[in-house]
PDB file of N, CA and C in Angstrom:
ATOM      1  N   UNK A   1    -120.632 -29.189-215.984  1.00  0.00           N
ATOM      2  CA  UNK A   1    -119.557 -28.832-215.066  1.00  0.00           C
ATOM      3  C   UNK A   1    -119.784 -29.553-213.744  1.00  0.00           C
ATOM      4  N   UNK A   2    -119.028 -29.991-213.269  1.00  0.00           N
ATOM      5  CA  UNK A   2    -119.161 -31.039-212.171  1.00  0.00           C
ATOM      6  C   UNK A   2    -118.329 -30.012-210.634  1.00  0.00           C
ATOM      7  N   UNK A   3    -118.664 -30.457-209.887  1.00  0.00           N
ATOM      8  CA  UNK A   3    -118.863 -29.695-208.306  1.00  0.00           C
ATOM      9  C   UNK A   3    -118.044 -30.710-207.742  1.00  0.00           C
ATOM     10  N   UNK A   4    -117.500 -31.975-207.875  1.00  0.00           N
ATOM     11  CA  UNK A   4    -116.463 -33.095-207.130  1.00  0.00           C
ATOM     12  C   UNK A   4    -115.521 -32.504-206.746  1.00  0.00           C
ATOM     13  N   UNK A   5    -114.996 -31.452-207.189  1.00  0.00           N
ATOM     14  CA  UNK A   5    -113.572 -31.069-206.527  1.00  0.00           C
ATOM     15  C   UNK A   5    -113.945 -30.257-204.918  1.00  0.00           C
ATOM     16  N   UNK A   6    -114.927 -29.420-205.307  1.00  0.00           N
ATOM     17  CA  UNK A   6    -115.624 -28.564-203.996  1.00  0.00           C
ATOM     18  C   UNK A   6    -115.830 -29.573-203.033  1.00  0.00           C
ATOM     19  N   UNK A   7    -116.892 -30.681-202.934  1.00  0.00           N
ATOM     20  CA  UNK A   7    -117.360 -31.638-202.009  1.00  0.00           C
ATOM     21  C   UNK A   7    -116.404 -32.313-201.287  1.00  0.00           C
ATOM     22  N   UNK A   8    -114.893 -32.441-202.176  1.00  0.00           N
ATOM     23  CA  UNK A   8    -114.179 -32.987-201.720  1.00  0.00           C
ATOM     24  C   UNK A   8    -112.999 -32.332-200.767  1.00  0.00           C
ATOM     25  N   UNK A   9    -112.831 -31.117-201.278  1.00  0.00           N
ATOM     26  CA  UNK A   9    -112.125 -29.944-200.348  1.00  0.00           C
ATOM     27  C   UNK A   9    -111.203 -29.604-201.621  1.00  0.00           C
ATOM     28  N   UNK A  10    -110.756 -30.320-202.627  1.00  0.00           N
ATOM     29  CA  UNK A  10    -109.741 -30.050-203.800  1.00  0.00           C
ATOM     30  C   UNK A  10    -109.706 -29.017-204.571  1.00  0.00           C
ATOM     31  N   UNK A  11    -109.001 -28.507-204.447  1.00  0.00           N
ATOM     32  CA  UNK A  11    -109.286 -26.790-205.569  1.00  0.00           C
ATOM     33  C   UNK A  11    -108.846 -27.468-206.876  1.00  0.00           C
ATOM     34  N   UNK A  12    -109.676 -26.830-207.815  1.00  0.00           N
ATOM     35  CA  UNK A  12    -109.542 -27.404-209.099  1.00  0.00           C
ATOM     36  C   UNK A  12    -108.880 -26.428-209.923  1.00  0.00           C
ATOM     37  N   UNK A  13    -107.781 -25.472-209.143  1.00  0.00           N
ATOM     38  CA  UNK A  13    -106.962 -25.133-209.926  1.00  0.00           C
ATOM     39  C   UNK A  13    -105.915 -25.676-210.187  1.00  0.00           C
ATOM     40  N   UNK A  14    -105.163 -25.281-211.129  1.00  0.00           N
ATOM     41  CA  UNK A  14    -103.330 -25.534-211.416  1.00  0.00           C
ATOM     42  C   UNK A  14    -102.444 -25.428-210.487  1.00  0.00           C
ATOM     43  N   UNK A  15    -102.028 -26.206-209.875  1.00  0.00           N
ATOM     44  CA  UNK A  15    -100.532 -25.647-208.920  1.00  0.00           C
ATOM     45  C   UNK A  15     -99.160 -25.723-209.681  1.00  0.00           C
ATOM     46  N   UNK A  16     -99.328 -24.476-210.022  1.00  0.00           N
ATOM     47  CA  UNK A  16     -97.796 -24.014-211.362  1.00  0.00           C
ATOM     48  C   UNK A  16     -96.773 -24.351-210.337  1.00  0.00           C
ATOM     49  N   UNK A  17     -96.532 -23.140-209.063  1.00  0.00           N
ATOM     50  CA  UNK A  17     -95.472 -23.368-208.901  1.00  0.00           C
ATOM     51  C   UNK A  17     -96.013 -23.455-206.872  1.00  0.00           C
ATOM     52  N   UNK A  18     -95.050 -24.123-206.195  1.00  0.00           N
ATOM     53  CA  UNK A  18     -94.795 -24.866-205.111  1.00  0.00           C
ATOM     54  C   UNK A  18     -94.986 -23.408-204.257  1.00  0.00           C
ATOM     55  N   UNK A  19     -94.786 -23.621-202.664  1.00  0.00           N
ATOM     56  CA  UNK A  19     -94.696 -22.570-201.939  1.00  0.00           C
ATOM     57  C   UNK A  19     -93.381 -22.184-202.232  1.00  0.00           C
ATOM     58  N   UNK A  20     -92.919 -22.866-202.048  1.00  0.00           N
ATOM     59  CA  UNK A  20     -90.999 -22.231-201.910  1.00  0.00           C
ATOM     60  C   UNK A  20     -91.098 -21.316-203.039  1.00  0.00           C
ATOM     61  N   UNK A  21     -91.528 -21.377-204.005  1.00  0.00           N
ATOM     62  CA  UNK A  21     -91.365 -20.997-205.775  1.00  0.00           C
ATOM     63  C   UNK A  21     -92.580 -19.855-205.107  1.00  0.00           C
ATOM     64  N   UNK A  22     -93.546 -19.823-205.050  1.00  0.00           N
ATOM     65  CA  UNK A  22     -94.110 -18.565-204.866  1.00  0.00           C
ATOM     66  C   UNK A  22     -93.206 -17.576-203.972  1.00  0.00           C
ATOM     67  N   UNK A  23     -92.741 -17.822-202.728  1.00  0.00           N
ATOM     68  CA  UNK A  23     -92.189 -17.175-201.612  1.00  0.00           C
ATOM     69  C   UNK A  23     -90.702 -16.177-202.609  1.00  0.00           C
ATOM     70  N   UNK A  24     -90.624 -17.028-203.175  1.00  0.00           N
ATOM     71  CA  UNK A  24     -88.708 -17.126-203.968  1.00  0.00           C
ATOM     72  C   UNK A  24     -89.270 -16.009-205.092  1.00  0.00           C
ATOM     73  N   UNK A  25     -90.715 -15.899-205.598  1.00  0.00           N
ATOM     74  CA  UNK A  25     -90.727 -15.033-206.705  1.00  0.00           C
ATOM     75  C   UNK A  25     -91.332 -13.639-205.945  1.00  0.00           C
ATOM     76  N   UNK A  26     -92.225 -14.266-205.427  1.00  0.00           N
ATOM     77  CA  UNK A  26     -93.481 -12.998-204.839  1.00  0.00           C
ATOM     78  C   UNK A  26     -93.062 -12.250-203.193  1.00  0.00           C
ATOM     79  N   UNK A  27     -92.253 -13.204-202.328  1.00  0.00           N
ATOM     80  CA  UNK A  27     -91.896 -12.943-200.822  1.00  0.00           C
ATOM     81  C   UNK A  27     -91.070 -11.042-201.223  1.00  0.00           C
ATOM     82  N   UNK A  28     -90.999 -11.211-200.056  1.00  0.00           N
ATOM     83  CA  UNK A  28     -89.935  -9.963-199.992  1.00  0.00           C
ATOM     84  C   UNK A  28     -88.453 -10.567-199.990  1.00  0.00           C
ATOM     85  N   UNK A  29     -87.906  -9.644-200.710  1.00  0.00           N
ATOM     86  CA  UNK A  29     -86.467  -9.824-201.045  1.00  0.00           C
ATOM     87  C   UNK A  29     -85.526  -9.925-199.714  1.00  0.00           C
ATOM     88  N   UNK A  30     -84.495 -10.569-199.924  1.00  0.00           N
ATOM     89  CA  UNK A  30     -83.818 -10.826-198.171  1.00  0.00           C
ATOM     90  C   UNK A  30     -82.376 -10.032-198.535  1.00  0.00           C
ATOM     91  N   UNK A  31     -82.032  -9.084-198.440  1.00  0.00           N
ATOM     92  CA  UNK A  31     -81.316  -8.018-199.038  1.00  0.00           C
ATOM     93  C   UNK A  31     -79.637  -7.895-198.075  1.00  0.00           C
ATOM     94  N   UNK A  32     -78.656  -8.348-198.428  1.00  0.00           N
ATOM     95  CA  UNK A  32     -77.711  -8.161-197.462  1.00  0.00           C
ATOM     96  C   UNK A  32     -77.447  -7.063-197.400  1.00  0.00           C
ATOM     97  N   UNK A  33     -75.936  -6.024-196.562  1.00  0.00           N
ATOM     98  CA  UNK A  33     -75.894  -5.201-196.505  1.00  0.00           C
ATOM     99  C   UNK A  33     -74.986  -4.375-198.580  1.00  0.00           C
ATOM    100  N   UNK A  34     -74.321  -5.555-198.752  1.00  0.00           N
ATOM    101  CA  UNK A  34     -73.472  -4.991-199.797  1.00  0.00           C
ATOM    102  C   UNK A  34     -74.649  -5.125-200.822  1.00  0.00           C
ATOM    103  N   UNK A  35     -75.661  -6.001-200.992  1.00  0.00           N
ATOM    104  CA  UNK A  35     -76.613  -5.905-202.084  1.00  0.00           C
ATOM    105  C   UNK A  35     -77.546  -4.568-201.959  1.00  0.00           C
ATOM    106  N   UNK A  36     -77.311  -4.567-200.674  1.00  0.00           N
ATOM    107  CA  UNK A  36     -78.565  -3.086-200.229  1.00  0.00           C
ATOM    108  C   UNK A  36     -77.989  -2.313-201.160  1.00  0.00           C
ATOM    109  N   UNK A  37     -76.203  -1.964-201.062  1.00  0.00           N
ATOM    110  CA  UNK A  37     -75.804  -0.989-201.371  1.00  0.00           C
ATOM    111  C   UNK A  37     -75.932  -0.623-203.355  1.00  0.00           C
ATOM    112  N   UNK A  38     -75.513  -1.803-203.097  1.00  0.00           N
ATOM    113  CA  UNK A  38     -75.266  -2.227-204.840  1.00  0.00           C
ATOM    114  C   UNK A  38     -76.473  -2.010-205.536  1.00  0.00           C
ATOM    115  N   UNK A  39     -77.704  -2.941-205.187  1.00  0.00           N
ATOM    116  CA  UNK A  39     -78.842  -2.369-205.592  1.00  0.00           C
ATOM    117  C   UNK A  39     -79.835  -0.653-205.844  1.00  0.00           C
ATOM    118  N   UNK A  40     -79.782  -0.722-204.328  1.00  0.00           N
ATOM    119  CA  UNK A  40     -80.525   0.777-203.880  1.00  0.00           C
ATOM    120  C   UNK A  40     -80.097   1.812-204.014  1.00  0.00           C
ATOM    121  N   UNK A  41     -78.941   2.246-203.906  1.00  0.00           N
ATOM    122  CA  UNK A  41     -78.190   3.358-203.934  1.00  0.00           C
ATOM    123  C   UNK A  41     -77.824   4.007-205.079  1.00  0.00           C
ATOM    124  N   UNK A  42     -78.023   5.623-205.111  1.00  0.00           N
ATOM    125  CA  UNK A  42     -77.915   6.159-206.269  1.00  0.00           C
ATOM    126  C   UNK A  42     -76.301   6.802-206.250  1.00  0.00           C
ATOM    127  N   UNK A  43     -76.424   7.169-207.460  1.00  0.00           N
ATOM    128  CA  UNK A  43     -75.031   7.639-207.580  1.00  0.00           C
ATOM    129  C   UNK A  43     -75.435   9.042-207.705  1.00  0.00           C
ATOM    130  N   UNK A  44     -74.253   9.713-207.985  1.00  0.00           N
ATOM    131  CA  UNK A  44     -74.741  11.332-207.815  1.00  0.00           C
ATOM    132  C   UNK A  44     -75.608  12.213-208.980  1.00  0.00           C
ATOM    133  N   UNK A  45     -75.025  11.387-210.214  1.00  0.00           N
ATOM    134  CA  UNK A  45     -76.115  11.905-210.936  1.00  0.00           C
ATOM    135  C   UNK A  45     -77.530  11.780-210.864  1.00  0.00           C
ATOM    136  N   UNK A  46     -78.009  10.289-210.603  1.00  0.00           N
ATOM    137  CA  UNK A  46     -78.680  10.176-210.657  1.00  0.00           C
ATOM    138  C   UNK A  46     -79.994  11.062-209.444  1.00  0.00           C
ATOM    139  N   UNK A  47     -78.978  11.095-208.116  1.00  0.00           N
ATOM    140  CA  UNK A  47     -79.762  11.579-207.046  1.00  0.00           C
ATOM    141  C   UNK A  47     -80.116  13.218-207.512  1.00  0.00           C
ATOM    142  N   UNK A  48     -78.778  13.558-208.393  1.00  0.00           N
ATOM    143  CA  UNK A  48     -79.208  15.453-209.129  1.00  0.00           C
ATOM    144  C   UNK A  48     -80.215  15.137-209.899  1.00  0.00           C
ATOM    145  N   UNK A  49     -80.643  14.425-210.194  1.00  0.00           N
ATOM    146  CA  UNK A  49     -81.695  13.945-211.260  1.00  0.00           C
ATOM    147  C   UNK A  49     -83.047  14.086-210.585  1.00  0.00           C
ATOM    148  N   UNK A  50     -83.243  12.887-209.440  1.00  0.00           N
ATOM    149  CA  UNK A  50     -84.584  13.142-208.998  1.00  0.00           C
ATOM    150  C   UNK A  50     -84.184  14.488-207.908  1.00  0.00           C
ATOM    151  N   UNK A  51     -83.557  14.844-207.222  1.00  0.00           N
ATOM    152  CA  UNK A  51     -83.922  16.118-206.537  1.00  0.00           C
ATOM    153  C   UNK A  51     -84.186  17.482-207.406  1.00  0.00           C
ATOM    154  N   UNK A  52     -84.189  17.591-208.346  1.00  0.00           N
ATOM    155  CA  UNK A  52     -84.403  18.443-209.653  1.00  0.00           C
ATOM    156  C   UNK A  52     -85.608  18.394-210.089  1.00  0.00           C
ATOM    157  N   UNK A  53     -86.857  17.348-209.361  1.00  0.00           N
ATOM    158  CA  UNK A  53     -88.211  17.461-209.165  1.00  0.00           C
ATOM    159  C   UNK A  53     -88.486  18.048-208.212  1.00  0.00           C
ATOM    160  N   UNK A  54     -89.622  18.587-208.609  1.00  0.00           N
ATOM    161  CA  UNK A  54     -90.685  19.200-207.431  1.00  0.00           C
ATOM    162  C   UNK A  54     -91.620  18.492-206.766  1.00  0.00           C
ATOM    163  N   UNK A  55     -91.186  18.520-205.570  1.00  0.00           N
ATOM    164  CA  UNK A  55     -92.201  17.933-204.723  1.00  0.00           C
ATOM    165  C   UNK A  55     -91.659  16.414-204.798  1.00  0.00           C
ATOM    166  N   UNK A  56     -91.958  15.854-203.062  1.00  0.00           N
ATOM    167  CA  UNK A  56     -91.495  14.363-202.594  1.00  0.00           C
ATOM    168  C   UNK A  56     -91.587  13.442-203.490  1.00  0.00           C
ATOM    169  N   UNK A  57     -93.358  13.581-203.935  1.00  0.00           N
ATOM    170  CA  UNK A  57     -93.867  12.654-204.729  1.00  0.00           C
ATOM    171  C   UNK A  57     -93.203  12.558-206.464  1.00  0.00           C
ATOM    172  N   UNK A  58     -92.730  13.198-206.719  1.00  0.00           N
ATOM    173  CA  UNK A  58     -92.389  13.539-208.016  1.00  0.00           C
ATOM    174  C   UNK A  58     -90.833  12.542-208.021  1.00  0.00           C
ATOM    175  N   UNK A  59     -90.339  13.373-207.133  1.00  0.00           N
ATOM    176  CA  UNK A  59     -88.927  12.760-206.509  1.00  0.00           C
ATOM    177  C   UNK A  59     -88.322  11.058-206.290  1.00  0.00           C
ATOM    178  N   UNK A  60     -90.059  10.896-205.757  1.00  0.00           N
ATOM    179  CA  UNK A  60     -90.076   9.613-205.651  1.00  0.00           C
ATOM    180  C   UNK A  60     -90.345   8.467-206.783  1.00  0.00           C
ATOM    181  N   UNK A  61     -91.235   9.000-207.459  1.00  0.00           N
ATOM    182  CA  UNK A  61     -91.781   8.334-208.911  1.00  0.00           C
ATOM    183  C   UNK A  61     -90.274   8.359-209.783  1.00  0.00           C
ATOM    184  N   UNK A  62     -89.597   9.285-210.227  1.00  0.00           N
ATOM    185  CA  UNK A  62     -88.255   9.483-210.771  1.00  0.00           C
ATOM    186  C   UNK A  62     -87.296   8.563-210.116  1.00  0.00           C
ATOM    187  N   UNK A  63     -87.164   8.231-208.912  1.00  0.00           N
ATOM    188  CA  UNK A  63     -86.478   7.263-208.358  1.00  0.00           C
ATOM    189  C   UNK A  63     -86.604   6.024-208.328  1.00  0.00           C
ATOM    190  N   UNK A  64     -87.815   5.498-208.962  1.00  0.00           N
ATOM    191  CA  UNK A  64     -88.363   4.282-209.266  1.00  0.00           C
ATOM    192  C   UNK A  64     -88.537   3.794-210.386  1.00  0.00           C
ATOM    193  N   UNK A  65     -88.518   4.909-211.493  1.00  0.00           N
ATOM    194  CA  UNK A  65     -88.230   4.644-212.795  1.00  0.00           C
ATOM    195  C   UNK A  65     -86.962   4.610-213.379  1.00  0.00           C
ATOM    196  N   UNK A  66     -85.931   5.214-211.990  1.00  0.00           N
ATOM    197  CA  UNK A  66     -84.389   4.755-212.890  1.00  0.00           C
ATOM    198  C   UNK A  66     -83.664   3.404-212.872  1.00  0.00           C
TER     199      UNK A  66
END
């Protein structure tokens, strides 16, 4: 196993994907107001659904799995 990449400063890994391509998969989402809505927002069943748990935490886990 050879040490040339270290001495040289070169990481001898794979560069799959670019910054832009990391930022674009892994960044935080840039969310307008109608996507906020469209996305995030529950409808009424669903909100009778998780408030029908006990406790925040419960409430919250149920809201993340729908």
């Amino acid at each position: 196993m050879t040490t040339r990449g270290k001495a040289t400063g070169k990481s001898e890994r794979l560069a799959v994907l670019n910054n832009a391509e990391q930022e674009a998969l892994y960044g935080l989402p840039d969310f307008d107001d109608a996507q906020r809505l469209e996305y995030l927002a529950l409808d009424e069943s669903e909100l009778a659904l998780a408030c029908s748990r006990q406790g925040l935490h419960a409430q919250i886990y149920c809201i993340l799995q729908i």
